[in-house]
N, C-alpha and C. Protein backbone atom coordinates (compact mmCIF):
# COMPACT_ATOMS: atom_id res chain seq x y z
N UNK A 1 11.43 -64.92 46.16
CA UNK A 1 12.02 -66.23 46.10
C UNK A 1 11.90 -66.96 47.43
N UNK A 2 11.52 -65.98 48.32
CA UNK A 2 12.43 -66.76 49.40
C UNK A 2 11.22 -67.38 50.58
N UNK A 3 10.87 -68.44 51.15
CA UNK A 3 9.90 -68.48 52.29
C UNK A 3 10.74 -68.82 53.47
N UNK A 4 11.97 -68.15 53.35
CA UNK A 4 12.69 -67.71 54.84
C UNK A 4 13.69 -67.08 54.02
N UNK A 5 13.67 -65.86 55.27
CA UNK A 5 14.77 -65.20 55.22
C UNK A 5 15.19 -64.27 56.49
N UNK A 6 16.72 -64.71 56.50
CA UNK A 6 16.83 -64.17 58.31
C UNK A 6 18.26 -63.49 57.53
N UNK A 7 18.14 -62.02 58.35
CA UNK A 7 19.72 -61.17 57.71
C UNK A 7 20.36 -61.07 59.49
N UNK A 8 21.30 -61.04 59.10
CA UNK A 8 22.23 -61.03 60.39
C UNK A 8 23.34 -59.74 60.19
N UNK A 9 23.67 -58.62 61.48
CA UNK A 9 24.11 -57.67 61.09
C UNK A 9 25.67 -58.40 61.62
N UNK A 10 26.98 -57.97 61.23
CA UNK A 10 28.51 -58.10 61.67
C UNK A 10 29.23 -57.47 61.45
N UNK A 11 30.29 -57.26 62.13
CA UNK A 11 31.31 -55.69 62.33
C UNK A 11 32.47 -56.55 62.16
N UNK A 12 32.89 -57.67 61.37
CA UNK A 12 34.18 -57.85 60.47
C UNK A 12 34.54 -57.91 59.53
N UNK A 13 35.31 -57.54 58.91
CA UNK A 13 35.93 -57.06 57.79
C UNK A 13 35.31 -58.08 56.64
N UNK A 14 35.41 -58.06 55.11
CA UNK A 14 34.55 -58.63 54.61
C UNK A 14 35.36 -60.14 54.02
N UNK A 15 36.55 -60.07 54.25
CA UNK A 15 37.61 -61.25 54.06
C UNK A 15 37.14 -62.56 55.13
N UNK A 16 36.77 -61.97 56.11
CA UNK A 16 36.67 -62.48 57.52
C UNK A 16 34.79 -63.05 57.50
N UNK A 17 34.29 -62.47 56.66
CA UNK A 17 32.87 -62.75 56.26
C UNK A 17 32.62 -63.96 55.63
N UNK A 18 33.13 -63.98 54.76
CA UNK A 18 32.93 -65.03 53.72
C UNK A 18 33.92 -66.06 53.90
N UNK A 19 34.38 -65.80 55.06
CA UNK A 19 35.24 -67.39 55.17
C UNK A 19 34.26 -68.19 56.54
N UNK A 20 33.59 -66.96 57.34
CA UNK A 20 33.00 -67.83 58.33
C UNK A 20 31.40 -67.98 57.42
N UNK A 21 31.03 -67.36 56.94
CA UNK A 21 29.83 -68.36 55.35
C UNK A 21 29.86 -69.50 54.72
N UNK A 22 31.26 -69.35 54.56
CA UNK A 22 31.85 -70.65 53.94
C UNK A 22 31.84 -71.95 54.90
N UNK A 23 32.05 -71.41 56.42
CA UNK A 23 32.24 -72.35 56.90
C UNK A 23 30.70 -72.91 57.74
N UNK A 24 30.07 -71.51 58.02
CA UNK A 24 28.51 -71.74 58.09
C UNK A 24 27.86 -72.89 57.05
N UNK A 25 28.16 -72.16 55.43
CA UNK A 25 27.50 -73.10 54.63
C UNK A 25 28.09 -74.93 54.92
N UNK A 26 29.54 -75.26 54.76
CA UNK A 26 29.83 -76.31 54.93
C UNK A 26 29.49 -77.00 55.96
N UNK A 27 29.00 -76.35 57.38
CA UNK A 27 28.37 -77.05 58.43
C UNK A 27 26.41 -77.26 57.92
N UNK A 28 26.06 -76.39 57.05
CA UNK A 28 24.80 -77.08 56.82
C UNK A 28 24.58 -77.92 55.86
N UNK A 29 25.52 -77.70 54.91
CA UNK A 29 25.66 -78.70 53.79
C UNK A 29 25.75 -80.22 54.93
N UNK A 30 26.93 -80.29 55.32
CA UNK A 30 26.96 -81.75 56.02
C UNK A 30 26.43 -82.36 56.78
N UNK A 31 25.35 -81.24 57.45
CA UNK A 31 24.20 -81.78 58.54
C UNK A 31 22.71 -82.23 57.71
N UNK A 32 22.97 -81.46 56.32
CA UNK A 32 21.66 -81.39 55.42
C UNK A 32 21.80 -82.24 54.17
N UNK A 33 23.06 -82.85 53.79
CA UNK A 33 22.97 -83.28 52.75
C UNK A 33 23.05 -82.20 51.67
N UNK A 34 23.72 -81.06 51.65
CA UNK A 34 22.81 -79.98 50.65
C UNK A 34 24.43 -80.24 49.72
N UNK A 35 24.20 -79.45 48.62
CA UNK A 35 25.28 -78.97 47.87
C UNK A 35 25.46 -77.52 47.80
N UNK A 36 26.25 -76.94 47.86
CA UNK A 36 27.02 -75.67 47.43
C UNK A 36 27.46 -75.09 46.58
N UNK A 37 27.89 -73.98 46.48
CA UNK A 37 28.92 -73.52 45.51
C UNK A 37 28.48 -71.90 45.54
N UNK A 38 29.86 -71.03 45.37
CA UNK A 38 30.05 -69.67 45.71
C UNK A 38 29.77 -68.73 44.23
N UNK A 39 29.04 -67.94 44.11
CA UNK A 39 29.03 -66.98 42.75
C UNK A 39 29.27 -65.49 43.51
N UNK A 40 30.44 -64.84 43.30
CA UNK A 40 31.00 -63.51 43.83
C UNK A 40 30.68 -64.02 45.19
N UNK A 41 30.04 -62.77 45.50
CA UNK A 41 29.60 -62.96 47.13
C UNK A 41 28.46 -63.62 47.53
N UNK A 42 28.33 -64.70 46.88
CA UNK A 42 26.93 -65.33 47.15
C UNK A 42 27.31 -66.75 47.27
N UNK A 43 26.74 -67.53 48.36
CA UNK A 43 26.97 -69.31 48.42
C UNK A 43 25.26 -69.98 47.69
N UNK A 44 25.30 -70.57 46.34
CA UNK A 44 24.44 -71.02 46.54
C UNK A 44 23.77 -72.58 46.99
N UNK A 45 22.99 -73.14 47.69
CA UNK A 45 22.70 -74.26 48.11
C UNK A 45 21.31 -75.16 47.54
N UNK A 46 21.59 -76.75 47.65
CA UNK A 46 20.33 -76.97 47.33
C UNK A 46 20.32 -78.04 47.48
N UNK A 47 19.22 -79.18 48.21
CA UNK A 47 18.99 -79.93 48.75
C UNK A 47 17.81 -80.58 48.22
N UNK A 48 17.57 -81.37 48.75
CA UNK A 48 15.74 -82.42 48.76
C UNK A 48 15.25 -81.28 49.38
N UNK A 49 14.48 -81.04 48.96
CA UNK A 49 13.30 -80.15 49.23
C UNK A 49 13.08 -78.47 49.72
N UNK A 50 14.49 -77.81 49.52
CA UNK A 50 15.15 -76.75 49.55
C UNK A 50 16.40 -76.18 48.19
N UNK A 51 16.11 -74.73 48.36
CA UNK A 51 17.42 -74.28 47.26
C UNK A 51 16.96 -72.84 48.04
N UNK A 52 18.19 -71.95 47.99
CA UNK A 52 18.90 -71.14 48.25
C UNK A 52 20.03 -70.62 48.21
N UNK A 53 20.40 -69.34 49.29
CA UNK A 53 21.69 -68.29 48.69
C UNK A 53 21.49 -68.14 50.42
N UNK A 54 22.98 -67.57 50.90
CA UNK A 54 23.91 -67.27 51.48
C UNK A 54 24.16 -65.84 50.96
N UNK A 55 23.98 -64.61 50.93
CA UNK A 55 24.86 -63.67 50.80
C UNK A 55 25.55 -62.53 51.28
N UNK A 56 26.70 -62.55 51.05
CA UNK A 56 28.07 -61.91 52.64
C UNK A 56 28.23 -60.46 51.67
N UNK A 57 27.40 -59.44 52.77
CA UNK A 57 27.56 -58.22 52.14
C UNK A 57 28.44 -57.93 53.23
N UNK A 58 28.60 -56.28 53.33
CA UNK A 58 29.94 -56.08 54.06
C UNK A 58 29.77 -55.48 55.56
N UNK A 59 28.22 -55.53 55.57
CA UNK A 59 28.04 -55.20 57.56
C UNK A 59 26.87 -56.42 57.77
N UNK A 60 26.31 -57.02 57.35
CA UNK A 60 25.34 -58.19 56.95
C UNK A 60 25.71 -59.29 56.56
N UNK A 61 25.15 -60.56 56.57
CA UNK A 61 25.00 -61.67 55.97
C UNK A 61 23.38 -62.45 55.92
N UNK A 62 23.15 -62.78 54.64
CA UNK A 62 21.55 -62.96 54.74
C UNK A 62 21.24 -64.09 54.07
N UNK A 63 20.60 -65.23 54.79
CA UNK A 63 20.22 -66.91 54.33
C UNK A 63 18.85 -66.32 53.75
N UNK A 64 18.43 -66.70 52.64
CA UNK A 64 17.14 -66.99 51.91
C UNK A 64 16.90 -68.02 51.52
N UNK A 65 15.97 -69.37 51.09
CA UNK A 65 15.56 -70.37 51.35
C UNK A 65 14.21 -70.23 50.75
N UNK A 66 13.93 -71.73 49.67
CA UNK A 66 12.79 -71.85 49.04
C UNK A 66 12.46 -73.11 49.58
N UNK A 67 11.46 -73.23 50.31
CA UNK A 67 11.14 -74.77 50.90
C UNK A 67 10.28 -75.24 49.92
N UNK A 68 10.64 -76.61 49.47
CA UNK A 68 9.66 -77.56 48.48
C UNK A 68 8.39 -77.91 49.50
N UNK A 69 7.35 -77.88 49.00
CA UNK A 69 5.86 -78.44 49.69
C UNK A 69 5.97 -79.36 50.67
N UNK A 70 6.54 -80.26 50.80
CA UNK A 70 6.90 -81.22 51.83
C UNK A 70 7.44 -80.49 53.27
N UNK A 71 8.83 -79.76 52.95
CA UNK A 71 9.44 -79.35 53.69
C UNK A 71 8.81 -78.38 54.57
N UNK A 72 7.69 -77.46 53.90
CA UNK A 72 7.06 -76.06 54.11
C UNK A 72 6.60 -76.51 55.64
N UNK A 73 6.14 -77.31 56.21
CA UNK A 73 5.65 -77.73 57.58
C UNK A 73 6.82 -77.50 58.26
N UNK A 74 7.93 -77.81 58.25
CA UNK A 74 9.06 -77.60 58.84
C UNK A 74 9.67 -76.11 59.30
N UNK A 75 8.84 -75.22 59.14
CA UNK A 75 9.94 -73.95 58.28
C UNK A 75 10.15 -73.41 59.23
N UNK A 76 9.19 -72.96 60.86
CA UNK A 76 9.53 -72.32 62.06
C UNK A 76 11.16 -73.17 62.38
N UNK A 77 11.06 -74.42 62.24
CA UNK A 77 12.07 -75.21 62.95
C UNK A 77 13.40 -74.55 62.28
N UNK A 78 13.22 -74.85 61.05
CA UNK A 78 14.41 -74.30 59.97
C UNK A 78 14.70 -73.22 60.33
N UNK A 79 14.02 -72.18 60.53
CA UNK A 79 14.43 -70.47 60.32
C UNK A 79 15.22 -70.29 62.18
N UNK A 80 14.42 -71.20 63.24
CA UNK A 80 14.77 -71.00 64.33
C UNK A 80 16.63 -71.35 63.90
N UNK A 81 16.65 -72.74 63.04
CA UNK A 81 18.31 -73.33 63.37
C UNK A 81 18.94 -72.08 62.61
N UNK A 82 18.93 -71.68 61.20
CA UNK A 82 19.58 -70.83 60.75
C UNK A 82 19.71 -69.87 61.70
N UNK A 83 18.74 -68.94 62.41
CA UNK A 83 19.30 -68.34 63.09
C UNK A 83 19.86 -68.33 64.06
N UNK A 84 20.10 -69.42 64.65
CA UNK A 84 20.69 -69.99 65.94
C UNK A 84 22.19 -70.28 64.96
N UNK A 85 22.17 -70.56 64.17
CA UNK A 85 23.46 -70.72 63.63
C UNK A 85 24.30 -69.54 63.13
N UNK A 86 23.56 -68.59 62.80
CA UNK A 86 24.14 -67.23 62.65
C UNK A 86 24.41 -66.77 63.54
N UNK A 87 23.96 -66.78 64.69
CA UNK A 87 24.28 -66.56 65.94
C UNK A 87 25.08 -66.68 66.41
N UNK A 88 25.60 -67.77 66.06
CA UNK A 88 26.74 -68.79 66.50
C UNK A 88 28.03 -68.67 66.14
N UNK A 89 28.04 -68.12 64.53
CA UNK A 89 28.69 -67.79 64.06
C UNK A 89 29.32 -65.79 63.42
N UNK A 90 28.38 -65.92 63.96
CA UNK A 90 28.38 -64.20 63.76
C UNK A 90 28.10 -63.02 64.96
N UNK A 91 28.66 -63.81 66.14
CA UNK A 91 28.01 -62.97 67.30
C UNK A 91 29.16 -62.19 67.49
């Protein structure tokens, strides 16, 4: 599915996971225009020229991402911010 995918490892509890996902996702939703919405442990997203998942396992969290043809030129840039944002949020 995916033409990015960056997993990020984290040592907090899994309550504590999925609320900073939640809040990961809501900071890209509002920088991206995207929409959301949570299935179990999974956020899924989807935008102009993107759709994807968010999913908060319990030592991990892992963004996957389908870039539409347009977007696909973009994708070093993209995968650099996600992971700069996991970073950010999961250090």
């Amino acid at each position: 599915m995916s033409d990015i995918l960056v997993t990020h490892e984290h040592t907090m509890n899994h309550a504590d996971a999925r609320k900073l996902a939640a809040e990961l996702a809501t900071e890209l939703a509002d920088r991206h225009h995207l929409s959301h919405h949570w299935e179990g442990d999974t956020i899924h997203f989807e935008g102009i020229g993107v759709h994807g998942k968010i999913d908060v396992h319990d030592s991990d969290i892992s963004i996957s991402a389908k870039l539409g043809w347009l977007v696909r030129p973009l994708r070093p840039v993209i995968e650099k911010e996600i992971s700069n944002v996991l970073n950010s949020h999961f250090a």
